[in-house]
Protein backbone atom coordinates (compact mmCIF):
# COMPACT_ATOMS: atom_id res chain seq x y z
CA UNK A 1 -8.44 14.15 -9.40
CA UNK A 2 -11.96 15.99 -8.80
CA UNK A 3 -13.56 14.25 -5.68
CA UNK A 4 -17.01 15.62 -5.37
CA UNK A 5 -18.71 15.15 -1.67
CA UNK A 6 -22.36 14.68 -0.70
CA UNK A 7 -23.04 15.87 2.33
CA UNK A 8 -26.24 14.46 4.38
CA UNK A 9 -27.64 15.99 7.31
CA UNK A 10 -30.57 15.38 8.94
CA UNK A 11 -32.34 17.54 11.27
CA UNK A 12 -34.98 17.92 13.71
CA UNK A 13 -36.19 20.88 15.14
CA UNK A 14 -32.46 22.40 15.96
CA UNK A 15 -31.68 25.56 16.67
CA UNK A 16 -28.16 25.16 14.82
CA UNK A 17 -29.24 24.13 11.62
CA UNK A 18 -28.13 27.31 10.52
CA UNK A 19 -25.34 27.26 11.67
CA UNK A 20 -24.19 23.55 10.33
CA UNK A 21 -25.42 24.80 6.79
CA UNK A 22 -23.36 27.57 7.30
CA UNK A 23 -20.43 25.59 7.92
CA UNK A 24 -20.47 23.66 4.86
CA UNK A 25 -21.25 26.85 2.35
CA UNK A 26 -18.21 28.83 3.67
CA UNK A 27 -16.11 25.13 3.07
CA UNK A 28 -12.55 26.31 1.28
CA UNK A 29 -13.37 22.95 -1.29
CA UNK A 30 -16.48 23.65 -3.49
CA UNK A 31 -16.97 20.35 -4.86
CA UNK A 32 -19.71 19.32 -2.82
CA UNK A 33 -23.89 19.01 -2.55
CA UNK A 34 -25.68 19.22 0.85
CA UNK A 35 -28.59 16.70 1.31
CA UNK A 36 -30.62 18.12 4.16
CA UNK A 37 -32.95 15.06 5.31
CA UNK A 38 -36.06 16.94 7.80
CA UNK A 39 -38.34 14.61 10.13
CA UNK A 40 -40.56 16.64 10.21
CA UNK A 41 -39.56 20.34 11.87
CA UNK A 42 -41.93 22.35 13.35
CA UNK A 43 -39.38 25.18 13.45
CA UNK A 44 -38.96 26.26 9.82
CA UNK A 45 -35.75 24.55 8.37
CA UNK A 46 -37.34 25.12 5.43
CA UNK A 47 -37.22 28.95 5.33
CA UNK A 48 -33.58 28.51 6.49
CA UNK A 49 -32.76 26.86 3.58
CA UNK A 50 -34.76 29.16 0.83
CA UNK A 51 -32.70 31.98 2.68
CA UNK A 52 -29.21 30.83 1.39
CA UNK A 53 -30.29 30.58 -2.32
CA UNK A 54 -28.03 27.71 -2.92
CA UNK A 55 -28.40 25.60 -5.60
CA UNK A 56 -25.86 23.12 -4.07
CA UNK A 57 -28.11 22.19 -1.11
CA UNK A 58 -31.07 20.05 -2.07
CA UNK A 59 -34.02 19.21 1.08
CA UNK A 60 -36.38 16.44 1.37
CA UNK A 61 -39.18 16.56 4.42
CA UNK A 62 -39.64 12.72 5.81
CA UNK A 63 -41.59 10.96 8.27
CA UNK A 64 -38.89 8.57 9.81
CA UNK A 65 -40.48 8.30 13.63
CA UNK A 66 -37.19 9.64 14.46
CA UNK A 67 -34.74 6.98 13.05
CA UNK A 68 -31.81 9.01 12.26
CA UNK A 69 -30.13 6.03 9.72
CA UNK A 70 -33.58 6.49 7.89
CA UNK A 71 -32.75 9.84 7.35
CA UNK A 72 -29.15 9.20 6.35
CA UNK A 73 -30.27 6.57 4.32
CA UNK A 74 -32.88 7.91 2.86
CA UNK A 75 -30.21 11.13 1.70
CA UNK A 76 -27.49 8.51 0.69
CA UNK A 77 -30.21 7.07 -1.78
CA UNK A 78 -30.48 10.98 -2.87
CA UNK A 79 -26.86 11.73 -3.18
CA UNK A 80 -25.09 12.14 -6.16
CA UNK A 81 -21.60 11.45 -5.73
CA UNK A 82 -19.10 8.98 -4.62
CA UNK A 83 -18.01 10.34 -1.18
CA UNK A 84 -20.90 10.56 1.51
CA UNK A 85 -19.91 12.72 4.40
CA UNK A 86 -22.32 12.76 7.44
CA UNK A 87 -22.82 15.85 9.57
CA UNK A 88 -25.77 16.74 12.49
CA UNK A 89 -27.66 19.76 12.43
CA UNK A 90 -26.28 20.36 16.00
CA UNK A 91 -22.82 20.33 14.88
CA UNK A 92 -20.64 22.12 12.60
CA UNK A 93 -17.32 22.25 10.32
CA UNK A 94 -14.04 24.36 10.03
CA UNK A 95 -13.84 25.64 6.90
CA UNK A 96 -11.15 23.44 5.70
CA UNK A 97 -12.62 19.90 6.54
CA UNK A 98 -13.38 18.91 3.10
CA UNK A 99 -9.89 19.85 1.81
CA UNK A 100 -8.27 18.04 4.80
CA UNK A 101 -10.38 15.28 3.69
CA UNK A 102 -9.70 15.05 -0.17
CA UNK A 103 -6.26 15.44 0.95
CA UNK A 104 -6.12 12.01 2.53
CA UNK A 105 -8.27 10.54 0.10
CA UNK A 106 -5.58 11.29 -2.59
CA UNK A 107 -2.83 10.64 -0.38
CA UNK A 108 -3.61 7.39 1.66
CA UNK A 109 -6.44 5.87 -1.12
CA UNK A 110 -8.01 4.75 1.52
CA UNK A 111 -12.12 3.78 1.37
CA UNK A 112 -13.40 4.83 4.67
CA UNK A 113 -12.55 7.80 6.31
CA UNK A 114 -13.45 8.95 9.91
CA UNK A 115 -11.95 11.09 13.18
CA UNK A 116 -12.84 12.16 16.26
CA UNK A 117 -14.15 15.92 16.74
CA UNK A 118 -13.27 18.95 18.66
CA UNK A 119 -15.50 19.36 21.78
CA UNK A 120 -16.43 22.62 23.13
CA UNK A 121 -17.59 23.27 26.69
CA UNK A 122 -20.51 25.72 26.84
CA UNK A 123 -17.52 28.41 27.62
CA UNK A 124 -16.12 27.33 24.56
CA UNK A 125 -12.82 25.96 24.90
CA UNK A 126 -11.67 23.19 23.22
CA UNK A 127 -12.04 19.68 25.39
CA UNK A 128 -10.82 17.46 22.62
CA UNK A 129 -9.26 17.35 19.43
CA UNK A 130 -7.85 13.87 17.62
CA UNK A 131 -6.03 12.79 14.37
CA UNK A 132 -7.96 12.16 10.83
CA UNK A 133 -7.88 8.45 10.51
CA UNK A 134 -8.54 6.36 7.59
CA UNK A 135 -9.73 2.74 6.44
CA UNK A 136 -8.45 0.97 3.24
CA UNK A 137 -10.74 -2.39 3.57
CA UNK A 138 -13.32 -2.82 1.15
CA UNK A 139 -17.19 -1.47 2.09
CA UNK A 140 -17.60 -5.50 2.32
CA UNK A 141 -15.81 -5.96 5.66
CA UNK A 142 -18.22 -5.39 8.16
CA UNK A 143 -17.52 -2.28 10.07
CA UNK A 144 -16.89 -4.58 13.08
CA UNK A 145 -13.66 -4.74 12.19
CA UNK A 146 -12.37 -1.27 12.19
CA UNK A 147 -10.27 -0.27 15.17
CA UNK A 148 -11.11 2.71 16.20
């Protein structure tokens, strides 16, 4: 089963939008198009993006007044596949998180997928680090009712 992935990921002047572009590039799973939503950088994001000569990742410049869901929204209206995955410019992926993923997905069939993520201290060791999760309700239940 080919499970294709839009990835959205809006950014703001960050320093580690490189970085979280990077991390979804070098992803083991190739299915996949990056949305990268901007509000409006002053610091280039842009030229980061020409740089990777990608034809996978797609950008749009917005003026959202800083609303990150506008952003999200705005790239979910862009997408073009079934699976939306969210990342922030100030974060980033292991290589394998969209294989891990479609691995569920085919195994559990579930709907809604989410986890908790590895935090690093500024020495960076690992604080945290939790199980995938997944949801089989319909997008219809409110997400109120997920137990998290």
């Amino acid at each position: 089963m080919s499970i294709k992935f839009s990835i959205i990921l809006p950014t703001y002047n960050c320093k580690y939008l490189e970085t979280a572009i990077n991390s979804v590039i070098n992803q083991n799973y190739v299915n996949w198009e990056l949305i990268v939503i901007d509000n409006g950088s002053s610091n280039e994001a842009l030229k980061i993006i020409e740089k990777k000569e990608n034809k996978k990742i797609r950008y749009f410049r917005i003026k959202n007044k800083g609303v990150i869901g506008k952003s999200r929204n705005f790239g979910i209206k862009k997408s073009k596949f079934s699976w939306i995955a969210f990342l922030d410019s100030d974060d980033f992926w292991y290589k394998t998180k969209l294989s891990e993923i479609r691995k569920k997905i085919l195994l559990t069939k579930g709907e809604f997928f989410y986890h908790n993520m590895h935090i690093l201290s500024n020495s960076k060791n690992l604080i945290n680090k939790k199980l995938y999760r997944y949801h089989k309700k319909s997008f219809d239940s409110k997400f109120d009712d997920l137990i998290i």
